[in-house]
PDB file of N, CA and C in Angstrom:
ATOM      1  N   UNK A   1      17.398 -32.309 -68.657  1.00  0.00           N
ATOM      2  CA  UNK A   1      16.261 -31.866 -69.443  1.00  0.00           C
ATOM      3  C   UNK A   1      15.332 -33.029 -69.781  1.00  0.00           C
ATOM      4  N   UNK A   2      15.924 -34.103 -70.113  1.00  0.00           N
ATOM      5  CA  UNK A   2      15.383 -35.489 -70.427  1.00  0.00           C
ATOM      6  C   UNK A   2      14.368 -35.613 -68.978  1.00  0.00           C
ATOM      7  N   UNK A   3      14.933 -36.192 -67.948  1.00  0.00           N
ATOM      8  CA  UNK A   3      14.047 -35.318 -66.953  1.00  0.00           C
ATOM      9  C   UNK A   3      12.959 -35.119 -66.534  1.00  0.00           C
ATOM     10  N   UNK A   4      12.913 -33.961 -67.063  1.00  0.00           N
ATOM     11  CA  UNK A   4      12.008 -33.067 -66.810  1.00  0.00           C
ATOM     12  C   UNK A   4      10.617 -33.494 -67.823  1.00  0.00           C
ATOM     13  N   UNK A   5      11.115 -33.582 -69.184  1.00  0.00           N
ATOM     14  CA  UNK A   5      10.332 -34.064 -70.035  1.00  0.00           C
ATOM     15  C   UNK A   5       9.397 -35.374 -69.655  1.00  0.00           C
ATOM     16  N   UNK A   6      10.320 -36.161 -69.213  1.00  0.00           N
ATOM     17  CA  UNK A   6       9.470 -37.890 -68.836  1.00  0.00           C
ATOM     18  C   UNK A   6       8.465 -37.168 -67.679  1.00  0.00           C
ATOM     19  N   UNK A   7       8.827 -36.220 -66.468  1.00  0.00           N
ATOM     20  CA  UNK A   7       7.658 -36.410 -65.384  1.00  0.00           C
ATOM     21  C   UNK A   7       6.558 -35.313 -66.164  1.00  0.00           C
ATOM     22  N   UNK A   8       6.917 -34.461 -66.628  1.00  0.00           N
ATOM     23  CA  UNK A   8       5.799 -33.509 -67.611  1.00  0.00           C
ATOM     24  C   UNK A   8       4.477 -34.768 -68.324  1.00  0.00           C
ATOM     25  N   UNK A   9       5.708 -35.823 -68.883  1.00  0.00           N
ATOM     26  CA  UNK A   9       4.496 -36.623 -69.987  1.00  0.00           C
ATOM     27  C   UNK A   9       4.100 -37.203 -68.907  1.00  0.00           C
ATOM     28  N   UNK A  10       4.552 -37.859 -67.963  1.00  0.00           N
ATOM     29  CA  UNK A  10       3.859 -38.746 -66.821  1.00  0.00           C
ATOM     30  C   UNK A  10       2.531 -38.071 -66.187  1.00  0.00           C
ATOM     31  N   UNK A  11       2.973 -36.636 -65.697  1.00  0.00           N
ATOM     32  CA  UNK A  11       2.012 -36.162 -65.245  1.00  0.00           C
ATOM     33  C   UNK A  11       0.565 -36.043 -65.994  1.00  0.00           C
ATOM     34  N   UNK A  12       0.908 -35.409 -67.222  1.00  0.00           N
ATOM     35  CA  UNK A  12      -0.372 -34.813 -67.959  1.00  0.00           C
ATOM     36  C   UNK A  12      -1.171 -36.907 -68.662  1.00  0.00           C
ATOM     37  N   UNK A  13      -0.375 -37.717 -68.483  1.00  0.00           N
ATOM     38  CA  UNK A  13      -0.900 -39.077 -68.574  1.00  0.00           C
ATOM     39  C   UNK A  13      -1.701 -39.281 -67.412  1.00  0.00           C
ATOM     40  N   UNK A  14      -0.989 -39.236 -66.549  1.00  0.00           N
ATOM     41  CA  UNK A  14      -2.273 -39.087 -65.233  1.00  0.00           C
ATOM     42  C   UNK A  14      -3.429 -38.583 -65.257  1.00  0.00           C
ATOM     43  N   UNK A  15      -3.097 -37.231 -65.577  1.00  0.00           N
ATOM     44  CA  UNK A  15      -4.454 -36.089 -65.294  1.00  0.00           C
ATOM     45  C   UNK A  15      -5.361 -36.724 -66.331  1.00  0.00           C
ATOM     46  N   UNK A  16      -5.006 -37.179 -67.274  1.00  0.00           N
ATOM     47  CA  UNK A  16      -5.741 -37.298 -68.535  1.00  0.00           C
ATOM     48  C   UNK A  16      -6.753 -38.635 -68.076  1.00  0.00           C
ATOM     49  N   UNK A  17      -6.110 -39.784 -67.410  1.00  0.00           N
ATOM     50  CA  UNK A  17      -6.293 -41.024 -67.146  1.00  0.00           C
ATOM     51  C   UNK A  17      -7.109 -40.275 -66.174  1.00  0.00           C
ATOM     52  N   UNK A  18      -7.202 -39.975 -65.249  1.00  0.00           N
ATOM     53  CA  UNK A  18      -8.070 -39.089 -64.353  1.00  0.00           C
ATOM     54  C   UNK A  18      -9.531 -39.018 -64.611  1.00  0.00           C
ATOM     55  N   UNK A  19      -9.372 -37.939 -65.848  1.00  0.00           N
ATOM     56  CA  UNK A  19     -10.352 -37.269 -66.638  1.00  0.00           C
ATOM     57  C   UNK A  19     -11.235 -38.354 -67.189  1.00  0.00           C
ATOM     58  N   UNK A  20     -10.773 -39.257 -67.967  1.00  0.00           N
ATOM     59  CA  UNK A  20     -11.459 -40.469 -68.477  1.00  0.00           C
ATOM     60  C   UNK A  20     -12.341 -41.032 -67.408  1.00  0.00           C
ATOM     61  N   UNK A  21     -11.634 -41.856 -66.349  1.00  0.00           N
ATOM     62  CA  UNK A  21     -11.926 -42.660 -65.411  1.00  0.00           C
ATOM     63  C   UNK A  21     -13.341 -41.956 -64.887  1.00  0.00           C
ATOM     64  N   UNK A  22     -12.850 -40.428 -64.511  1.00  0.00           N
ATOM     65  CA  UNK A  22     -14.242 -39.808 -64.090  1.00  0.00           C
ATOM     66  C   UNK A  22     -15.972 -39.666 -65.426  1.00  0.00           C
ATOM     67  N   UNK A  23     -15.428 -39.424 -66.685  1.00  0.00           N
ATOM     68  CA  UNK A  23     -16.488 -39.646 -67.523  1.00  0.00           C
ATOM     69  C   UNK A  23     -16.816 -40.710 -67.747  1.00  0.00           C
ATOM     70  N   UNK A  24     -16.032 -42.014 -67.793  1.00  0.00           N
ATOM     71  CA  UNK A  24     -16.589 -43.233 -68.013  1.00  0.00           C
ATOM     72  C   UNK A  24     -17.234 -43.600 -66.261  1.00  0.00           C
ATOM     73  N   UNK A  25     -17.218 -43.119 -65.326  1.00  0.00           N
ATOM     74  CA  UNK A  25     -18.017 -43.566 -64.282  1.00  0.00           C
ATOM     75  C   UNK A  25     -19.473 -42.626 -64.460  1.00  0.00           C
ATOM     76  N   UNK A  26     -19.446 -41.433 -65.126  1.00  0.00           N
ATOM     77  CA  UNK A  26     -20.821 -40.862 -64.911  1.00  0.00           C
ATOM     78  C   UNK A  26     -21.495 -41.336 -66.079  1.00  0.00           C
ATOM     79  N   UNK A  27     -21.048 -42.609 -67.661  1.00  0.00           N
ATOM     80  CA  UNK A  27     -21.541 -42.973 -68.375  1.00  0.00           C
ATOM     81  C   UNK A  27     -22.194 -44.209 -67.730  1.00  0.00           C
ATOM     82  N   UNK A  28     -21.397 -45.106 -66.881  1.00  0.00           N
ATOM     83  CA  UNK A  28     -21.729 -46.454 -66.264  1.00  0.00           C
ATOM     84  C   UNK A  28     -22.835 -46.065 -65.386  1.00  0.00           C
ATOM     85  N   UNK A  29     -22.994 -44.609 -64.587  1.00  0.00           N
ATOM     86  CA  UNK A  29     -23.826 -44.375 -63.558  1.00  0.00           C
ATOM     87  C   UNK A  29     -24.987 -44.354 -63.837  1.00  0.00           C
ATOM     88  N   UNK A  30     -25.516 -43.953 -65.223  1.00  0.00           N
ATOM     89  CA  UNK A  30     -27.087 -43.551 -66.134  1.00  0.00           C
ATOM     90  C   UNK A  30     -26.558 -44.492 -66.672  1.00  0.00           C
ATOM     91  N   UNK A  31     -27.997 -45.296 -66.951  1.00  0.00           N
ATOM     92  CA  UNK A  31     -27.890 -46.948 -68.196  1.00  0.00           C
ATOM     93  C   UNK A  31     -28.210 -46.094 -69.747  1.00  0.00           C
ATOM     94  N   UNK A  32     -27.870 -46.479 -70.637  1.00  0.00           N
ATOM     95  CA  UNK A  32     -27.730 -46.713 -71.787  1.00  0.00           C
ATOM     96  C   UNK A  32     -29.102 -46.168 -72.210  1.00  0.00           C
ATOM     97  N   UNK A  33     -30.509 -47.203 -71.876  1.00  0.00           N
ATOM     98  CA  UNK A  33     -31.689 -46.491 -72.447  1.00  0.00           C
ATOM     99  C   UNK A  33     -32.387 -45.617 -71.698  1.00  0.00           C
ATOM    100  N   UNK A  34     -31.745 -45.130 -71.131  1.00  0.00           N
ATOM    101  CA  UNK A  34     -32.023 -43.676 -70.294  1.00  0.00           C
ATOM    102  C   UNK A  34     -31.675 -42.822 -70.866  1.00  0.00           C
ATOM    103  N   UNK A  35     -30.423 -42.880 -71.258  1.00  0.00           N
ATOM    104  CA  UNK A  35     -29.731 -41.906 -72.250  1.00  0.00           C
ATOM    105  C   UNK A  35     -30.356 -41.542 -73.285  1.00  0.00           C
ATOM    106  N   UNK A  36     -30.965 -42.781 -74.098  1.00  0.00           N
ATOM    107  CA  UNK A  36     -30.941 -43.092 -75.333  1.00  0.00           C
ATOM    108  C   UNK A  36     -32.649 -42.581 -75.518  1.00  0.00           C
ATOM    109  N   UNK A  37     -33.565 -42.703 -74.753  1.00  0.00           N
ATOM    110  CA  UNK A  37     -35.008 -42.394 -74.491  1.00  0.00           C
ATOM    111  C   UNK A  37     -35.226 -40.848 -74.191  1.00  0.00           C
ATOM    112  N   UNK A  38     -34.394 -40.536 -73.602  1.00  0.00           N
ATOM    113  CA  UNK A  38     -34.602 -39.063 -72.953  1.00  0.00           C
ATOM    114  C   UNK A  38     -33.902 -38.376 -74.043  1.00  0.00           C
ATOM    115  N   UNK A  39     -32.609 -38.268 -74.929  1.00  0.00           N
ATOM    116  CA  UNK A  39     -32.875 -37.634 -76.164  1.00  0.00           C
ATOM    117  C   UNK A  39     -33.491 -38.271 -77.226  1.00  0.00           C
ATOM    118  N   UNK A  40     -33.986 -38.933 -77.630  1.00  0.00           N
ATOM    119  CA  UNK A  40     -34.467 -39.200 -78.905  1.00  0.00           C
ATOM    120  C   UNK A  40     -36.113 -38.423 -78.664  1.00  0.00           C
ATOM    121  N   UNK A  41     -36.573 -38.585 -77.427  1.00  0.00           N
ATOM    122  CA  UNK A  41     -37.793 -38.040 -77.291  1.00  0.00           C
ATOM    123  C   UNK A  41     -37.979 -36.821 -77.097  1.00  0.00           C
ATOM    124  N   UNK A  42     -36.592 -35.861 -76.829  1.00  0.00           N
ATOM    125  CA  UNK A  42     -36.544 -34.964 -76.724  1.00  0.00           C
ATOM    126  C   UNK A  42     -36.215 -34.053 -78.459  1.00  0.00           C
ATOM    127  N   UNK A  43     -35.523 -34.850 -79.137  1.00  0.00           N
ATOM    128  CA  UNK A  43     -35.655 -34.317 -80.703  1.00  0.00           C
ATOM    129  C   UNK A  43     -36.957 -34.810 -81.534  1.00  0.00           C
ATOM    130  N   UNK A  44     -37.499 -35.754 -81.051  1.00  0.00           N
ATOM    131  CA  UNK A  44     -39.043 -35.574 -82.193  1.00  0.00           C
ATOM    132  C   UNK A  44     -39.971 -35.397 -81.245  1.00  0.00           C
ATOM    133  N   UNK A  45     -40.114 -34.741 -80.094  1.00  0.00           N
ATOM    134  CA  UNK A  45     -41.080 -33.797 -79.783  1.00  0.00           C
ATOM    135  C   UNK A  45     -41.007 -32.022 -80.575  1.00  0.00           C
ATOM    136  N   UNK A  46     -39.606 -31.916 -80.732  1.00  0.00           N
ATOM    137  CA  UNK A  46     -39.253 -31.084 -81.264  1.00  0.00           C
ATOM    138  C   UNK A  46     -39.824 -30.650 -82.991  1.00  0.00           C
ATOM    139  N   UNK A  47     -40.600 -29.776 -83.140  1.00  0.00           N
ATOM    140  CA  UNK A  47     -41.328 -29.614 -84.404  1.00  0.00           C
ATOM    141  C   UNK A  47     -40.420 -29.065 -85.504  1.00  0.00           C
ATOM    142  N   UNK A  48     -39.742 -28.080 -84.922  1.00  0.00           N
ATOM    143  CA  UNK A  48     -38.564 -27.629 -85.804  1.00  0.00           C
ATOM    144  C   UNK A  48     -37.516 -28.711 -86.609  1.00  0.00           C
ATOM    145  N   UNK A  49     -36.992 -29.910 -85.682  1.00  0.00           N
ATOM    146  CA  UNK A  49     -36.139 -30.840 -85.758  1.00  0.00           C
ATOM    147  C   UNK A  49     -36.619 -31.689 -86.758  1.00  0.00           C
ATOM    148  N   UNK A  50     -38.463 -32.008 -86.709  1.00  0.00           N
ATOM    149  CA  UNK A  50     -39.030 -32.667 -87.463  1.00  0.00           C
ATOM    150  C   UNK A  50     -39.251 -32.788 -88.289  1.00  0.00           C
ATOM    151  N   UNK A  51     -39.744 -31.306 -88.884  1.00  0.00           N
ATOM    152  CA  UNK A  51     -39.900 -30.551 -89.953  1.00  0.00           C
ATOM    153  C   UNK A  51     -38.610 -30.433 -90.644  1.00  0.00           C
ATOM    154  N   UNK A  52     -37.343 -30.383 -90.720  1.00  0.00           N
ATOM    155  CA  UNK A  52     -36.036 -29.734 -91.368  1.00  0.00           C
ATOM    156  C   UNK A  52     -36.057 -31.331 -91.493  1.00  0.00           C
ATOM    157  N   UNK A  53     -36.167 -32.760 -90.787  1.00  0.00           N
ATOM    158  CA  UNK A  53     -35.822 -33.931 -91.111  1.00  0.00           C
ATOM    159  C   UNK A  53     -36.204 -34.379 -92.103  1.00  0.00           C
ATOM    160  N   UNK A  54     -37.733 -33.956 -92.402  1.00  0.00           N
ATOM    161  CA  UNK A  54     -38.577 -34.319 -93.403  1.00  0.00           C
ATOM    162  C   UNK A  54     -38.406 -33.668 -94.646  1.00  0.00           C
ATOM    163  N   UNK A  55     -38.066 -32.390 -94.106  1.00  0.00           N
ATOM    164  CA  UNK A  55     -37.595 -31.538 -95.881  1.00  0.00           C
ATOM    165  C   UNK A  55     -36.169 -31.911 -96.685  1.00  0.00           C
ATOM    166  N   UNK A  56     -35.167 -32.733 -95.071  1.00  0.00           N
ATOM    167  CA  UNK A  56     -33.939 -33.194 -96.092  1.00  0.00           C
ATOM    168  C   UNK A  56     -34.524 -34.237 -96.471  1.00  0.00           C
ATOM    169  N   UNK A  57     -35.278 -35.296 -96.219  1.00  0.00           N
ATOM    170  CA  UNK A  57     -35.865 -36.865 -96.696  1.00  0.00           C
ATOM    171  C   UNK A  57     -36.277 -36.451 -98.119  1.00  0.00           C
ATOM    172  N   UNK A  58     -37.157 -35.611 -97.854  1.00  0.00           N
ATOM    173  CA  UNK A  58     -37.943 -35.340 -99.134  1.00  0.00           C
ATOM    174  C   UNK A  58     -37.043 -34.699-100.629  1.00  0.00           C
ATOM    175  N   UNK A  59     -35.904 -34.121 -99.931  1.00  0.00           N
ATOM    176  CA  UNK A  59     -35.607 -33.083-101.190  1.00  0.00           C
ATOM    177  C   UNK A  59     -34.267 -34.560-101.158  1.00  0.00           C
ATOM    178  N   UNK A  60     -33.981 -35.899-100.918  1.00  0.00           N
ATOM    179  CA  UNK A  60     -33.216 -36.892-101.061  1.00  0.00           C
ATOM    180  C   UNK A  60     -33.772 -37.862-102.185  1.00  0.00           C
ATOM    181  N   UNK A  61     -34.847 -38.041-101.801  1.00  0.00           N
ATOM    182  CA  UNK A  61     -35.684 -38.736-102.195  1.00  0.00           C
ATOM    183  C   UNK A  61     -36.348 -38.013-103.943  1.00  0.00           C
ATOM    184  N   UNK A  62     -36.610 -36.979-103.540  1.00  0.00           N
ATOM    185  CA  UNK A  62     -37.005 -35.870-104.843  1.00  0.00           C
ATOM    186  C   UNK A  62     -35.385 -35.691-105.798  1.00  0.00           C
ATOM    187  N   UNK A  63     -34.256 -35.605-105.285  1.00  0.00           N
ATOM    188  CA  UNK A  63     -33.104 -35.462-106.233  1.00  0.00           C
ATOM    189  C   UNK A  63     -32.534 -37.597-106.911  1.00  0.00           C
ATOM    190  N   UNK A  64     -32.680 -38.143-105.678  1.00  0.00           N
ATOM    191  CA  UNK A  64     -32.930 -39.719-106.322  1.00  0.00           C
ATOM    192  C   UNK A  64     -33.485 -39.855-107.168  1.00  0.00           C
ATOM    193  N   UNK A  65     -34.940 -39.663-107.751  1.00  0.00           N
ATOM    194  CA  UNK A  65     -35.760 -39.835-108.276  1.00  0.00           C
ATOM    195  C   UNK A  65     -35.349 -39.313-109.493  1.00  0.00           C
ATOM    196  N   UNK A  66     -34.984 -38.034-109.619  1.00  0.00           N
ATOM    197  CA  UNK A  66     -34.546 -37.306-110.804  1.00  0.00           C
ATOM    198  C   UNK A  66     -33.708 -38.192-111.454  1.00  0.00           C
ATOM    199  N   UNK A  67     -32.318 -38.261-110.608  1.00  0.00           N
ATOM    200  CA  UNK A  67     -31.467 -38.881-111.017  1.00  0.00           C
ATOM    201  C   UNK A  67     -31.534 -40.272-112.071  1.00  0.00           C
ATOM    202  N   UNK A  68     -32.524 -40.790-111.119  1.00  0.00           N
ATOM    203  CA  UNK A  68     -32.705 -42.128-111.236  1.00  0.00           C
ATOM    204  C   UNK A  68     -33.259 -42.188-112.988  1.00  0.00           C
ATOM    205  N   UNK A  69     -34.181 -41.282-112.988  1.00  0.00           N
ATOM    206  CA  UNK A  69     -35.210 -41.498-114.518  1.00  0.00           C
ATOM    207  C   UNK A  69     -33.928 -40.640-115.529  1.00  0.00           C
ATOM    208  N   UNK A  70     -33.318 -40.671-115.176  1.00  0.00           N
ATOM    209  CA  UNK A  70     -31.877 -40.320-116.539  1.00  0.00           C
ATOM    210  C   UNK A  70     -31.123 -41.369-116.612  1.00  0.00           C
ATOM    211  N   UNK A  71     -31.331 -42.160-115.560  1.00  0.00           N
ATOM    212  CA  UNK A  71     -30.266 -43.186-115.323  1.00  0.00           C
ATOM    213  C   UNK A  71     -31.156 -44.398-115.489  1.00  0.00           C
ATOM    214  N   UNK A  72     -32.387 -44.379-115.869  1.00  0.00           N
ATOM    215  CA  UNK A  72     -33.202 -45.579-115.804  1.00  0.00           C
ATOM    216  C   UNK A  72     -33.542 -46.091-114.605  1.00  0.00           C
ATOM    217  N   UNK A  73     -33.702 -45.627-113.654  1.00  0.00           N
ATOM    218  CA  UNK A  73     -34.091 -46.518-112.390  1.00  0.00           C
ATOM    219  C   UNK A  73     -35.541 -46.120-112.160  1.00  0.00           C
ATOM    220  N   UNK A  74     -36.702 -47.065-111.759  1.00  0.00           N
ATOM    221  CA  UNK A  74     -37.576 -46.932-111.113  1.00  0.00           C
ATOM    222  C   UNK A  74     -37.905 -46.779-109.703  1.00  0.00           C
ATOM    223  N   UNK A  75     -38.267 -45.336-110.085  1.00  0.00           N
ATOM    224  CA  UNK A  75     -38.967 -44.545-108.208  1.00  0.00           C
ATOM    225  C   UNK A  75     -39.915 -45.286-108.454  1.00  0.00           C
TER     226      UNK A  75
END
């Protein structure tokens, strides 16, 4: 039974090592600011994305502020 168990873990170590090897070659294959250019420009072209960014900034910034003038801090 012992066995059986060691080539089970061996195997699914393989497949796994497999799996990696193949995603870290299609990360090495596209550079970094390719990646990194093609979504970022793809979320602030986005108006929806922009808009919900700005209403959490604002309502952060608007509950800081509150906070702050109970607590003495200058906004």
């Amino acid at each position: 039974m012992t066995g059986k168990w060691t080539t089970l873990v061996v195997i699914v170590g393989f497949i796994t090592t497999l799996l990696n090897l193949a995603m870290l070659s299609g990360q090495i294959s596209s550079s970094a600011a390719a990646r990194t250019a093609s979504s970022a420009s793809k979320l602030l072209d986005d108006d929806e994305f922009t808009s919900a960014l700005t209403k959490i900034i604002r309502k952060t910034v608007r509950d800081y502020c509150t906070v702050g003038k109970r607590n003495a801090i200058d906004c």
